[in-house]
Protein backbone atom coordinates (compact mmCIF):
# COMPACT_ATOMS: atom_id res chain seq x y z
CA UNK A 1 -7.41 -15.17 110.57
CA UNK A 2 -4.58 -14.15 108.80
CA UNK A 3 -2.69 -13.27 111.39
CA UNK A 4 -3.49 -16.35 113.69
CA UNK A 5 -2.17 -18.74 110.47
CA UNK A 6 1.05 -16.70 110.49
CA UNK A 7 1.64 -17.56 114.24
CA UNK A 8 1.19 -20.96 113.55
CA UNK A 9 -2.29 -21.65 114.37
CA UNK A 10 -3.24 -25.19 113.49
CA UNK A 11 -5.51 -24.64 110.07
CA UNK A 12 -7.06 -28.13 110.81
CA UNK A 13 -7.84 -27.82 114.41
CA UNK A 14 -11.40 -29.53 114.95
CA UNK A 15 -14.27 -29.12 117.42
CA UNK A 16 -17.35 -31.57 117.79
CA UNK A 17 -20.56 -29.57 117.29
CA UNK A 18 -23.17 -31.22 119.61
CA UNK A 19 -20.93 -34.27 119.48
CA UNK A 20 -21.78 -35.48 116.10
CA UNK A 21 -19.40 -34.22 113.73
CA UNK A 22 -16.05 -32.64 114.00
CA UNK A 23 -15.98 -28.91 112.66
CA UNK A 24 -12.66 -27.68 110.87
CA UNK A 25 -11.80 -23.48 110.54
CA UNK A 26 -12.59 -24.76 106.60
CA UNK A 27 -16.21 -26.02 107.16
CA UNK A 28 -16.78 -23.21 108.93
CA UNK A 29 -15.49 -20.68 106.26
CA UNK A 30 -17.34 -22.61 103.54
CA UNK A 31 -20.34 -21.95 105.72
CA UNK A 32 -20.03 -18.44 106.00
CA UNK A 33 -19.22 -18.12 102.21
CA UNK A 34 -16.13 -16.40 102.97
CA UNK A 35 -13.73 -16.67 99.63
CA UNK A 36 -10.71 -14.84 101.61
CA UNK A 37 -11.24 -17.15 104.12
CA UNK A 38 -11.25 -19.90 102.54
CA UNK A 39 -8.29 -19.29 100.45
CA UNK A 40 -6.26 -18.36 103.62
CA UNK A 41 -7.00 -21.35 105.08
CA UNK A 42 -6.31 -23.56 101.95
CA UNK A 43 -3.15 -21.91 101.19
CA UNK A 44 -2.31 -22.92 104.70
CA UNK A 45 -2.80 -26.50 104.09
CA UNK A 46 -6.33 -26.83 105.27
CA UNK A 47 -7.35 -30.19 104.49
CA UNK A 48 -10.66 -30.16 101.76
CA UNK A 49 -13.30 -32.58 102.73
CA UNK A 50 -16.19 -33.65 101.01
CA UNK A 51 -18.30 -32.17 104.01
CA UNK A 52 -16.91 -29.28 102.64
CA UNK A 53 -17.42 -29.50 99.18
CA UNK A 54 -20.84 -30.63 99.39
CA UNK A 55 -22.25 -28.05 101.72
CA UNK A 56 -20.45 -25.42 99.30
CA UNK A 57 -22.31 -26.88 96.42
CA UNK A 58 -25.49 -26.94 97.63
CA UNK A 59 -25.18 -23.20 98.42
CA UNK A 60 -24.37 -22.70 94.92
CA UNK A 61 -26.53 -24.41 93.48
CA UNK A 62 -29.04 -22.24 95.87
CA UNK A 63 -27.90 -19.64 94.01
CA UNK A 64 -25.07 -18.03 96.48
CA UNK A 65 -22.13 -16.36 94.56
CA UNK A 66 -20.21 -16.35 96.94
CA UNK A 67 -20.23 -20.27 97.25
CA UNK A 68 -19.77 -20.46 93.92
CA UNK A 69 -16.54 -18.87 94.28
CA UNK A 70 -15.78 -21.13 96.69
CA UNK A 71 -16.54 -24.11 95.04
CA UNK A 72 -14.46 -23.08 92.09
CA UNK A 73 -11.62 -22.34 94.56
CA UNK A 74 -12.04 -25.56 96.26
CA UNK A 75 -12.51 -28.00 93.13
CA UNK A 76 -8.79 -26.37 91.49
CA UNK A 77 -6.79 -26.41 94.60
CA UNK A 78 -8.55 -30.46 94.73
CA UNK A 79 -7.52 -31.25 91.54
CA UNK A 80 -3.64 -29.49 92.09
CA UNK A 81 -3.80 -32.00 95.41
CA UNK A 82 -4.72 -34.95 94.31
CA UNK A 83 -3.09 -35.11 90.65
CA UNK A 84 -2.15 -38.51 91.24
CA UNK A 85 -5.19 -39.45 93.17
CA UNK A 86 -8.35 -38.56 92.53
CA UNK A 87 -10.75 -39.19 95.30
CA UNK A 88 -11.21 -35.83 96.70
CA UNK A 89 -11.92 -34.74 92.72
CA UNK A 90 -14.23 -37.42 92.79
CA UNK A 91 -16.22 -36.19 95.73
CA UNK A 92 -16.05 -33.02 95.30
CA UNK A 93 -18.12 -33.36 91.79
CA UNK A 94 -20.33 -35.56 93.06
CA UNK A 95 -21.43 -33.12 95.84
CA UNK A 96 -21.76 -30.53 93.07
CA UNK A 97 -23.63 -32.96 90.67
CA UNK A 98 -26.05 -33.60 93.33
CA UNK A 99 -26.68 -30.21 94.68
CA UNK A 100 -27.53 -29.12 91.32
CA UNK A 101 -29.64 -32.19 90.65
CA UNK A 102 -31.56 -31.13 93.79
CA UNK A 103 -32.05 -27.78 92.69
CA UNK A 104 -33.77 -28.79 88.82
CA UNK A 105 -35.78 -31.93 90.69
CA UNK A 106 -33.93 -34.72 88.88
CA UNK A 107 -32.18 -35.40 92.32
CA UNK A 108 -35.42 -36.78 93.12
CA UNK A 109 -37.11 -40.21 93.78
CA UNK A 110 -34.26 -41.93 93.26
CA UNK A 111 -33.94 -45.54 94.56
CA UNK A 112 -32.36 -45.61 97.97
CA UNK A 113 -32.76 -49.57 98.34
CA UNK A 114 -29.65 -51.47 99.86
CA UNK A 115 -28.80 -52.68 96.19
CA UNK A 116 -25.37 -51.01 94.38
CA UNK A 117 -25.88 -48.07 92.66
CA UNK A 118 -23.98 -47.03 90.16
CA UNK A 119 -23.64 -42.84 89.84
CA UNK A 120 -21.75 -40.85 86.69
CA UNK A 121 -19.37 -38.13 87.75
CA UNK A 122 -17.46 -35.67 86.09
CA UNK A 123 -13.69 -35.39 87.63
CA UNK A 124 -11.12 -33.59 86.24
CA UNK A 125 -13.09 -32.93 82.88
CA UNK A 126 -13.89 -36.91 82.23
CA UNK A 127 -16.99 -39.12 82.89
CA UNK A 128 -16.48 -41.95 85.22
CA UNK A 129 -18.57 -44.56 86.49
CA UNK A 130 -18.57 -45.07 90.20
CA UNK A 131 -20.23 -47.90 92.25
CA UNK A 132 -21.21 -46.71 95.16
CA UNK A 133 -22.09 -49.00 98.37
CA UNK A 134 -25.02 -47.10 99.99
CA UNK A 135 -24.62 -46.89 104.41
CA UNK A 136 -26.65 -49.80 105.98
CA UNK A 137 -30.40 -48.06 105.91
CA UNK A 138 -30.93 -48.43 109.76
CA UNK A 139 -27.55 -46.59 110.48
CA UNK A 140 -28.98 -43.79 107.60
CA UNK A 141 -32.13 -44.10 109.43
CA UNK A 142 -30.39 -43.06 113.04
CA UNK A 143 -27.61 -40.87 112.00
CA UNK A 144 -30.85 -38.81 110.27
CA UNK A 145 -32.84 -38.98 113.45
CA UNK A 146 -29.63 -37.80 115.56
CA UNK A 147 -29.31 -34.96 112.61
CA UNK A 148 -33.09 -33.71 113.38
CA UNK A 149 -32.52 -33.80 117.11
CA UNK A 150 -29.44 -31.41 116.68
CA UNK A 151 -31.33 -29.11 114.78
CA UNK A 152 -34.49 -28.93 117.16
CA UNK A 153 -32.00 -28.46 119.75
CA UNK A 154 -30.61 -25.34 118.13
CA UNK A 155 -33.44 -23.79 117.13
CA UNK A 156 -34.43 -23.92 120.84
CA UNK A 157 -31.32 -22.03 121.64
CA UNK A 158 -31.89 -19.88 118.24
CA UNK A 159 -29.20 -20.82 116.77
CA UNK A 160 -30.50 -20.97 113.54
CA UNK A 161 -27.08 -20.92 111.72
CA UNK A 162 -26.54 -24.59 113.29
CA UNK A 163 -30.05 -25.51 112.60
CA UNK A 164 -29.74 -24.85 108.73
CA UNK A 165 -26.39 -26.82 108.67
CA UNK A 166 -27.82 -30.18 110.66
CA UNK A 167 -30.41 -30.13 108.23
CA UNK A 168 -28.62 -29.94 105.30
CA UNK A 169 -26.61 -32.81 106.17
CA UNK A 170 -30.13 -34.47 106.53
CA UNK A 171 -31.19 -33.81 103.31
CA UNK A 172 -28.21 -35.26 102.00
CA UNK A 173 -29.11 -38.56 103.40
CA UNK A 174 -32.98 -38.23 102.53
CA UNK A 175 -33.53 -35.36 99.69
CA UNK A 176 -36.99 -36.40 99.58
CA UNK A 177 -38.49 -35.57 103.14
CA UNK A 178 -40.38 -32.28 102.57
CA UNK A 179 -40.31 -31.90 106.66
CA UNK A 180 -36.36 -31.58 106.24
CA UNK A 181 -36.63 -28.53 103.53
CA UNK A 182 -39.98 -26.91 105.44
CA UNK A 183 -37.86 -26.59 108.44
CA UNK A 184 -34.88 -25.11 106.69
CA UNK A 185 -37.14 -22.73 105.21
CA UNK A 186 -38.13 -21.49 108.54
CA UNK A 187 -34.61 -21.68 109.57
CA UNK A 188 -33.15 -19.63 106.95
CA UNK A 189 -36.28 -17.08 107.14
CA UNK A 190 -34.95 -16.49 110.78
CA UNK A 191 -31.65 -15.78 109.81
CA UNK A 192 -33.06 -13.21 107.21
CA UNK A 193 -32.15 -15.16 103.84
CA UNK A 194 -35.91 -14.83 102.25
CA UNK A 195 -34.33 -16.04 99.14
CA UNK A 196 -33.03 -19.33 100.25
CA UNK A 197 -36.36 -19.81 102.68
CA UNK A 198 -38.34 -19.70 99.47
CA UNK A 199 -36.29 -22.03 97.29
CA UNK A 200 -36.70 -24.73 100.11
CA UNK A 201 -40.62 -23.67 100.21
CA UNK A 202 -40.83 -24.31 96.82
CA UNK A 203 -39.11 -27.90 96.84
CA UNK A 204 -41.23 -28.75 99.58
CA UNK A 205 -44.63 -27.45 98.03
CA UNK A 206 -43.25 -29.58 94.78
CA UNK A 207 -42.63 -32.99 97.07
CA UNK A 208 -45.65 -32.38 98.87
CA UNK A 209 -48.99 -30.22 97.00
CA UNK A 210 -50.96 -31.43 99.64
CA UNK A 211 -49.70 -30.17 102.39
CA UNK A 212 -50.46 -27.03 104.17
CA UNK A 213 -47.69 -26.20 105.62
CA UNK A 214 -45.52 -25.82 102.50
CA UNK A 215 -47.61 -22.74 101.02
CA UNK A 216 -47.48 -21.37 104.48
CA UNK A 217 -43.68 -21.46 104.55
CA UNK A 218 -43.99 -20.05 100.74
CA UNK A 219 -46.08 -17.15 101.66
CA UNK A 220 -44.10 -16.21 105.00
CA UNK A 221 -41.04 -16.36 102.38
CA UNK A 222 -42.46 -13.85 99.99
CA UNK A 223 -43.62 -11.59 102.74
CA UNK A 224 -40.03 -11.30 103.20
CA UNK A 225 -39.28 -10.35 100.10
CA UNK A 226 -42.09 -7.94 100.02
CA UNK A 227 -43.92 -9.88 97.14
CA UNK A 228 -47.62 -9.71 98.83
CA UNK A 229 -49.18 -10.52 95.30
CA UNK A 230 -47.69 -13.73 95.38
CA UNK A 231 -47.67 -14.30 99.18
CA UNK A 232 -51.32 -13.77 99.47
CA UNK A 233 -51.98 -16.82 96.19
CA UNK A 234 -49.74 -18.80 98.01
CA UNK A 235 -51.34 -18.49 101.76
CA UNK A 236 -54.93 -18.24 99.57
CA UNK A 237 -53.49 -22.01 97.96
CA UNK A 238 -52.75 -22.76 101.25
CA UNK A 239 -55.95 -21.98 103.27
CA UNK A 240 -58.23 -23.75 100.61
CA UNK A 241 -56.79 -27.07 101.93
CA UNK A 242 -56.99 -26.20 105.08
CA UNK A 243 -59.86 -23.89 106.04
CA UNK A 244 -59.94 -24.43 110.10
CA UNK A 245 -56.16 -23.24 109.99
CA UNK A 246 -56.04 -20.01 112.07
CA UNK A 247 -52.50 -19.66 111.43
CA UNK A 248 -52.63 -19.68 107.98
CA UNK A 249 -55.53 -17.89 107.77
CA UNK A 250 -53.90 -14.83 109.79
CA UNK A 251 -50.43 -14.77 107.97
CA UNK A 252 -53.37 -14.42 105.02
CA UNK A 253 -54.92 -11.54 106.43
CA UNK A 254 -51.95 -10.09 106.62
CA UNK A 255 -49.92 -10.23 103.58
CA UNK A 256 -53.41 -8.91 101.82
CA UNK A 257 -53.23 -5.94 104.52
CA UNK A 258 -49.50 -5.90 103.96
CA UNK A 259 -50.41 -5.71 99.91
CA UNK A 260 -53.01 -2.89 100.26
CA UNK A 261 -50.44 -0.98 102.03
CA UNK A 262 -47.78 -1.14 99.30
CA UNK A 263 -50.64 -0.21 96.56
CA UNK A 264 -50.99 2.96 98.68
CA UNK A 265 -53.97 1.86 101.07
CA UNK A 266 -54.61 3.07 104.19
CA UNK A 267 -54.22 0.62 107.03
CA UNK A 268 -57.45 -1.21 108.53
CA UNK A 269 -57.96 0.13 112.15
């Protein structure tokens, strides 16, 4: 990258990504968690967006160092930007407010009525109040649906990478759909990040205690990780609401034959 920015190469160059949203070199980079990256590309001129910000937020608030980096990057080269005008700063602690009010619950049940809602931020080391007009609830409603159809789309093609990403941006619009974080849990189990797949388990399971499918994404998680105590109370939780579930009850079967093993067991034949 380095050397293509030295020759020039436009740092702001876009790309629509299944014709919804334009990408940047920047989004990307943020996606990727890459600090040098990002830095390269910032240095350059890169414009920071609040797609950018946001996405980088919620990945740090996941827990992702590396996107924490970047978010601390990002916010002082925002605030050395916009000195005399503070909407990106704005933005760009709202995204981070959010994401971390996602990750403790209090991001949750919030009214998302068309009446004005009024939001605290923190920018550039102040509180300020901020109305905020909410989008008209239909256009939510379709750019949501067009979000999910993306996603499905790239999972067929197994790109799971674009999958996560499409719905993230749908759990901006609707952080309480447990459907949006159980299938970015499987997403992100795909792509090998057990970690992430069982923080989105568990904020399903939380929205939704009922359902079956969020101890099943749990316990799939924790396989991952190679903790079969915890996989096999979670699948166990899981199979109690459901009994007639054969897939649950064979992921069961065998994260307990997965846990004997570990203890030193021999394997059933």
């Amino acid at each position: 990258m380095k050397t293509l920015l030295e020759h020039n190469a436009d740092c702001n160059k876009t790309y629509m990504s299944y014709g919804l949203y334009p990408m940047t070199p920047l989004f990307q980079a943020v996606n990727v968690s890459s600090l040098q990256c990002v830095k390269l590309l910032v240095e350059a001129g890169a414009v920071i967006n609040p797609d950018c910000i946001e996405t980088v937020s919620l990945d740090s608030a996941m827990g992702n160092d590396s996107s924490t980096e970047c978010l601390n990057f990002l916010l002082k080269a925002g605030a050395k930007r916009n000195a005399s005008n503070g909407a990106a700063v704005h933005a760009s602690a709202r995204g981070r407010v959010a994401g971390t009010a996602r990750r403790s619950g209090r991001g949750r049940g919030r009214d998302q009525g068309p009446r004005q809602q009024q939001e605290q931020h923190v920018a550039c080391g102040e509180e300020v109040e901020v109305k905020v007009n909410p989008k008209d609830e239909h256009a939510t409603k379709r750019e949501i649906a067009q979000l999910k159809s993306s996603a499905i789309k790239a999972i067929e093609s197994k790109d799971y990478f674009s999958a996560t990403m499409w719905y993230t941006k749908a759990i901006e619009h609707d952080p309480n759909d447990a459907t949006l974080f159980s299938n970015r849990s499987l997403c992100l189990l795909r792509m090998g990040d057990g970690q992430r797949a069982l923080l989105d388990a568990l904020d399903c399971r939380g929205m939704r205690p009922d359902w079956p499918k969020a101890y099943y994404r749990q316990g799939a998680a924790l396989v991952s990780l190679k903790d079969y105590t915890n996989a096999c109370v979670a699948l166990l939780d899981g199979f109690k609401l459901d009994p007639e579930n054969a897939e649950m009850e064979s992921a069961l079967r065998e994260a307990m034959e997965s846990l004997k093993i570990s203890k030193g067991g021999a394997k059933a034949t």
